[in-house]
Protein backbone atom coordinates (compact mmCIF):
# COMPACT_ATOMS: atom_id res chain seq x y z
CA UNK A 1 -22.71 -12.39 19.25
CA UNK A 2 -20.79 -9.80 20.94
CA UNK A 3 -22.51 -6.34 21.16
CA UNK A 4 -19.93 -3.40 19.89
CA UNK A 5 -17.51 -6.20 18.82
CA UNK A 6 -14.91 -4.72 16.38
CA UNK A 7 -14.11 -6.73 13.21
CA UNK A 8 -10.53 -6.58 14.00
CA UNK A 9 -10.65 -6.89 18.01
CA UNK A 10 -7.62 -9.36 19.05
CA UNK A 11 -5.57 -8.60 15.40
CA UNK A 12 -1.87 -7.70 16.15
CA UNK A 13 -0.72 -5.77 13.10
CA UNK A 14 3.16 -4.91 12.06
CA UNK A 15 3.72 -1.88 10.39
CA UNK A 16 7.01 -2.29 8.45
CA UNK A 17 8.13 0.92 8.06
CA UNK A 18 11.53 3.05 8.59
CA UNK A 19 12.62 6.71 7.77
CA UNK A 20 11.26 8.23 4.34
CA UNK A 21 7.67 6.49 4.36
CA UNK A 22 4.98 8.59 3.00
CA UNK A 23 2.95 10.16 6.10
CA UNK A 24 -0.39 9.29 4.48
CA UNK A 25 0.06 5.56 3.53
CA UNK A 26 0.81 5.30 7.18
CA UNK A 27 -1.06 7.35 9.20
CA UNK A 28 -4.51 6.84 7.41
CA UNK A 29 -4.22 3.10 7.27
CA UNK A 30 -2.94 2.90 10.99
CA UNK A 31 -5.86 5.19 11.97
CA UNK A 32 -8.48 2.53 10.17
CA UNK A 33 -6.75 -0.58 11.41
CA UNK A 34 -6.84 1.11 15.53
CA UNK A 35 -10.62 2.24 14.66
CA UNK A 36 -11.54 -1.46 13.63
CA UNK A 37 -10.19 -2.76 16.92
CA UNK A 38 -6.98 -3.65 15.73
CA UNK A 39 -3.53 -3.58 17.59
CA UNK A 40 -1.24 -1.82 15.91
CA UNK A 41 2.77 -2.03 16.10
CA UNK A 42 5.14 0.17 14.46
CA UNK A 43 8.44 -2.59 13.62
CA UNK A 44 11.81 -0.91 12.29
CA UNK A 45 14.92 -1.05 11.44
CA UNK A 46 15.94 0.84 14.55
CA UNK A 47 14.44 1.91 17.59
CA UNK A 48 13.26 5.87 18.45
CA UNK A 49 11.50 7.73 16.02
CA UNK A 50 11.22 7.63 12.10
CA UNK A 51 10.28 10.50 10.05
CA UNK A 52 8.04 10.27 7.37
CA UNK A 53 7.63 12.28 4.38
CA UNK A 54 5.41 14.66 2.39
CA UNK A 55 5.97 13.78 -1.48
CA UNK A 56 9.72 14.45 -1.26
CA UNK A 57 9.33 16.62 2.28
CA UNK A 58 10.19 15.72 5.70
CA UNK A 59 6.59 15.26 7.67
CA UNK A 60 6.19 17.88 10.46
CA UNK A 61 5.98 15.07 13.09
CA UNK A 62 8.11 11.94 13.79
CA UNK A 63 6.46 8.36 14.92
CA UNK A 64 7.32 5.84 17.87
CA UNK A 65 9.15 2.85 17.24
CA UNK A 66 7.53 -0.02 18.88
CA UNK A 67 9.78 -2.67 18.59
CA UNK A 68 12.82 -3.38 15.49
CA UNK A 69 12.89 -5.91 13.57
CA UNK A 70 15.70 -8.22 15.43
CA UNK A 71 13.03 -8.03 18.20
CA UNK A 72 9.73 -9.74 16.20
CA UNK A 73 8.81 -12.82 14.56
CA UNK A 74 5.77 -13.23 12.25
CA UNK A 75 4.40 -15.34 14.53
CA UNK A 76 4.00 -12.37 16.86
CA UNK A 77 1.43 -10.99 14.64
CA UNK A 78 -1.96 -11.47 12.55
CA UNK A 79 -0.94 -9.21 9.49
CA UNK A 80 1.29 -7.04 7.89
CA UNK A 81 0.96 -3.63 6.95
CA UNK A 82 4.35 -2.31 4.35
CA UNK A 83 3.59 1.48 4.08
CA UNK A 84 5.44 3.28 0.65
CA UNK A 85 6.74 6.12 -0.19
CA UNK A 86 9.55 6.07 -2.55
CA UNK A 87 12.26 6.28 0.24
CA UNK A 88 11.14 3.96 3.06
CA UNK A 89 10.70 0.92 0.56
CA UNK A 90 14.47 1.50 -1.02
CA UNK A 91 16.21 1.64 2.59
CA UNK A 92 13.68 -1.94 3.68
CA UNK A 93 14.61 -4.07 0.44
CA UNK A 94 18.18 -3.78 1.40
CA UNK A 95 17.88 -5.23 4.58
CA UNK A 96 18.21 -8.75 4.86
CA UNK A 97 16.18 -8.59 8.09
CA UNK A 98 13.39 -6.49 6.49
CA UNK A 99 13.17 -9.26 3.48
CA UNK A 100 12.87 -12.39 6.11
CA UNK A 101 10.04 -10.91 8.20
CA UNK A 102 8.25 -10.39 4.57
CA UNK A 103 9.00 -14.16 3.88
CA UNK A 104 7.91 -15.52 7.34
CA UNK A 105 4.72 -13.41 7.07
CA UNK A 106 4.04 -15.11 3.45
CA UNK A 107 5.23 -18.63 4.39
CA UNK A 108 2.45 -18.69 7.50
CA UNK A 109 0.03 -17.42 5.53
CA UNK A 110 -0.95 -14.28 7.01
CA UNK A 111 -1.92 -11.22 4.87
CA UNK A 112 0.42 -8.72 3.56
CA UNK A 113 -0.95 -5.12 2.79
CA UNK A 114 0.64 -2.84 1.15
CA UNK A 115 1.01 0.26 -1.87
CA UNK A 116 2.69 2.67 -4.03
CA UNK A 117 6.17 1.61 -3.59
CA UNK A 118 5.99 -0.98 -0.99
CA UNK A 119 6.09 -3.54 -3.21
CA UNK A 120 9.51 -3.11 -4.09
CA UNK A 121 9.98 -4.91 -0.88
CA UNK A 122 7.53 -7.65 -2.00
CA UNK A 123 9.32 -7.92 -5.31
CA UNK A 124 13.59 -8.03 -3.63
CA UNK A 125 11.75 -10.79 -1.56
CA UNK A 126 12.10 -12.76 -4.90
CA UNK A 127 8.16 -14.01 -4.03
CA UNK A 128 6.76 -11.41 -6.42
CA UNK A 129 7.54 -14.26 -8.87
CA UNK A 130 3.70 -15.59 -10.38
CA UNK A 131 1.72 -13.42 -8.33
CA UNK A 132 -0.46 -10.30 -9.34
CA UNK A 133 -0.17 -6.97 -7.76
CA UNK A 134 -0.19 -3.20 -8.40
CA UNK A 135 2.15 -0.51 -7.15
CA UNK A 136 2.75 3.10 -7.92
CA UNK A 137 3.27 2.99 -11.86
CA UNK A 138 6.47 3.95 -11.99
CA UNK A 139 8.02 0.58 -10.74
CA UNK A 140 5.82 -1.24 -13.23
CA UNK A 141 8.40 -2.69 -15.12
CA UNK A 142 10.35 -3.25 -11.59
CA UNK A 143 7.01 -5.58 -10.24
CA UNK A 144 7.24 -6.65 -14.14
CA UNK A 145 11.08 -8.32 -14.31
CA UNK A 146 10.56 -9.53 -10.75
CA UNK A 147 8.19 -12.00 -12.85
CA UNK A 148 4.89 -10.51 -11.36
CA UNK A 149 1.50 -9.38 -13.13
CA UNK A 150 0.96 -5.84 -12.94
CA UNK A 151 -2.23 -4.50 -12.81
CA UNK A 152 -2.85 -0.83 -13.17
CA UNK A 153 -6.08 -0.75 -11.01
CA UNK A 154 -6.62 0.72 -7.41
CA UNK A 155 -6.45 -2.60 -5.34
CA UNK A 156 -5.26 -6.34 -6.16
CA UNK A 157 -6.13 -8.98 -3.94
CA UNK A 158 -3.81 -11.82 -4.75
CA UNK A 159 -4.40 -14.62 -2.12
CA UNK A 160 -2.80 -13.18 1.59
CA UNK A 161 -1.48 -10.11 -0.90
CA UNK A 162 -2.94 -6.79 -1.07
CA UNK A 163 -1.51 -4.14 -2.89
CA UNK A 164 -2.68 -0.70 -4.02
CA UNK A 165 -1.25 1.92 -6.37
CA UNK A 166 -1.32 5.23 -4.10
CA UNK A 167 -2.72 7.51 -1.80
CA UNK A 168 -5.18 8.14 -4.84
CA UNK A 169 -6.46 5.05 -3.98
CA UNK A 170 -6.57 5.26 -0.56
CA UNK A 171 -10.26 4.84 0.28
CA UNK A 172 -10.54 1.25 -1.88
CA UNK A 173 -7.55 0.35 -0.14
CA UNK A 174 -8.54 0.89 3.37
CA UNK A 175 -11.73 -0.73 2.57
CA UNK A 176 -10.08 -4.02 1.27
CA UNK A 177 -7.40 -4.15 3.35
CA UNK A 178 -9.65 -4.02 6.96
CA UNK A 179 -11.43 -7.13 4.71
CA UNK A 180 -8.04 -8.61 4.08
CA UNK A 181 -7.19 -9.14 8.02
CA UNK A 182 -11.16 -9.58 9.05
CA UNK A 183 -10.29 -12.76 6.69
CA UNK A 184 -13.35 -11.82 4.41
CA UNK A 185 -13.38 -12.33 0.30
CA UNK A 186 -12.35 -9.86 -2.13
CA UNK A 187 -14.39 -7.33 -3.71
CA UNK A 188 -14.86 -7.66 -7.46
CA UNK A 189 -12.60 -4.87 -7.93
CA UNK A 190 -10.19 -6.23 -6.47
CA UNK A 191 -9.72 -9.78 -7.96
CA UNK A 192 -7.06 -10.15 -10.56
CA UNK A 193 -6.63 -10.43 -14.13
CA UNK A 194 -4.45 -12.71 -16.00
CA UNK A 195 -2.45 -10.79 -18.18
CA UNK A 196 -0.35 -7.37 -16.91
CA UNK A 197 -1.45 -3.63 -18.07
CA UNK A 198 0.65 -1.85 -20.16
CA UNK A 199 3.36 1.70 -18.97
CA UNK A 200 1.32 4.70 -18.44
CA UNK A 201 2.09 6.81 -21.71
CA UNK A 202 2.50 9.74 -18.90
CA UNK A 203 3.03 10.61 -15.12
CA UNK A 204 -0.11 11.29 -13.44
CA UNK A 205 -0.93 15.18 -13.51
CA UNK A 206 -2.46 15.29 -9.65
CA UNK A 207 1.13 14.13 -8.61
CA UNK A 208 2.91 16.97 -10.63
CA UNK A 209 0.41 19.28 -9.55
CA UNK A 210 1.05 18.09 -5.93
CA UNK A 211 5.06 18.73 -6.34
CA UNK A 212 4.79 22.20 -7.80
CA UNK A 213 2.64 22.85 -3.99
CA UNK A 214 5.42 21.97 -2.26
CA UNK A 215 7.12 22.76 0.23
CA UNK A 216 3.88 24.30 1.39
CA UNK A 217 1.48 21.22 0.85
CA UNK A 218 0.49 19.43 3.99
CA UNK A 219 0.09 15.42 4.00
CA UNK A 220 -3.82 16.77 3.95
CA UNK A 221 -3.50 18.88 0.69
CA UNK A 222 -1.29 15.83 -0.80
CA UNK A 223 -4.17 13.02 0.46
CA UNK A 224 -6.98 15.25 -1.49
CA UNK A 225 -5.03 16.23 -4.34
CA UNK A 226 -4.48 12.28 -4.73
CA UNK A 227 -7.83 11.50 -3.94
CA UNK A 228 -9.20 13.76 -6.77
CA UNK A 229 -6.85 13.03 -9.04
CA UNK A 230 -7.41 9.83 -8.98
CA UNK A 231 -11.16 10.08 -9.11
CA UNK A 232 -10.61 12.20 -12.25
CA UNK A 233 -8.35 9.46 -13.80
CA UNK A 234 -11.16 6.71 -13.11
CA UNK A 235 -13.69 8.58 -14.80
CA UNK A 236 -11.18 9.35 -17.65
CA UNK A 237 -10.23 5.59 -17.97
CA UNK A 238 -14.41 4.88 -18.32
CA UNK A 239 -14.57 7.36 -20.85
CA UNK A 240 -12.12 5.41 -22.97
CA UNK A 241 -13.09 2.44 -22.55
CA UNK A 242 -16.58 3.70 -23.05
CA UNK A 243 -15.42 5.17 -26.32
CA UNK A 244 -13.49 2.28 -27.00
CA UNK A 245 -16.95 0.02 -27.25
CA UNK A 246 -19.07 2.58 -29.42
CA UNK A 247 -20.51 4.56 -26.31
CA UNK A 248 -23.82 3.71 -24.45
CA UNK A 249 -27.25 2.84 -26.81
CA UNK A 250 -29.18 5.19 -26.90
């Protein structure tokens, strides 16, 4: 065994991503994947720079194309990496190019990562059809018609698919998704269910909260006001269901 071997040392990783992403759901992951060893590539649909956003902001600082899509085959790579944001997704399912790599990727096998609204991409692919995933709730129904299961949980692992609601759920993400390319099993929490979760009966209040901030919030204050609201939405979700069954014996 090597000593100070990485788990991801000799993993080339593709991060689809073009203008609008959400700074978070790129940055964070990209700083995990490069910590674990991993080589990381930024693919686009044009060369230069592309800006990534705050919640509905433009992020302070742009990020390096590597290489554009009509320059990359999934064979060039071990994984990839489809960061969301509710801009960067839109502008990716409508190109053709964008939708192709995504079907290579799937077609050889190798593991797809992604959340919030990245799976839009997933879902224009038309392969969304009989598989089970998550995304930002508001394109439930969207993952829904595309003939997917939704699950309203912080990660799915569906075979090479990973998917993840939000930057709330960033931590469980990371974690699975460093397990997803190391080629290791799913966590419990992460394995699917059969049957899909029903609308949210309201928005989420950490991501109202996190719009009134702007245009002052940082991608820092939006990462912890995700992060806590989600925490507080978990333990609200286990009090239901907690209620739901009668409460704990006593």
């Amino acid at each position: 065994m090597m000593i100070g071997r990485k788990k991801l040392d000799g993993q080339r990783i593709a991060v689809l991503a073009t203008d609008g992403f959400e700074q978070v759901e790129l940055s964070v992951p990209v700083t995990a994947l490069e910590a674990a060893g991993a080589l990381v590539e930024v693919v686009s649909l044009h060369g230069g720079t592309i800006r990534g956003v705050n919640l509905n902001k433009p992020a302070r600082r742009a990020v390096d194309v590597d290489r554009t899509i009509d320059e990359v085959s999934a064979s060039d790579y071990d994984g990839l990496l489809i960061p969301g944001g509710f801009i960067n997704p839109d502008l990716l399912r409508q190109s053709a190019a964008a939708r192709e790599l995504v079907r290579e990727f799937d077609a050889q096998g190798k593991p797809i990562a992604t959340l919030c609204h990245g799976p839009w991409l997933l879902a224009s692919t038309g392969l969304a059809d009989g598989r089970a995933l998550t995304s930002w709730p508001g394109v439930r129904d969207d993952m829904v018609n595309a003939g997917a299961t939704w699950l309203d949980q912080e990660v799915v692992r569906d075979g090479n698919w990973l998917t993840s609601r939000g930057p709330q759920d960033m931590v469980p993400f990371v974690r699975e998704m460093i397990q997803l390319y190391a080629g290791g099993p799913a966590s419990k929490v992460a394995l699917k269910r059969r049957a899909s979760d029903p609308q949210r009966e309201r928005p989420a209040p950490w991501a109202t909260a996190a719009m009134r901030l702007l245009p002052s919030a940082s991608m820092g204050t939006v990462l912890g006001i995700a992060l806590i609201g989600g925490g507080l939405y978990a333990a609200s979700r286990a009090g239901s269901r907690m209620g739901q069954q009668g409460g704990p014996s006593r």
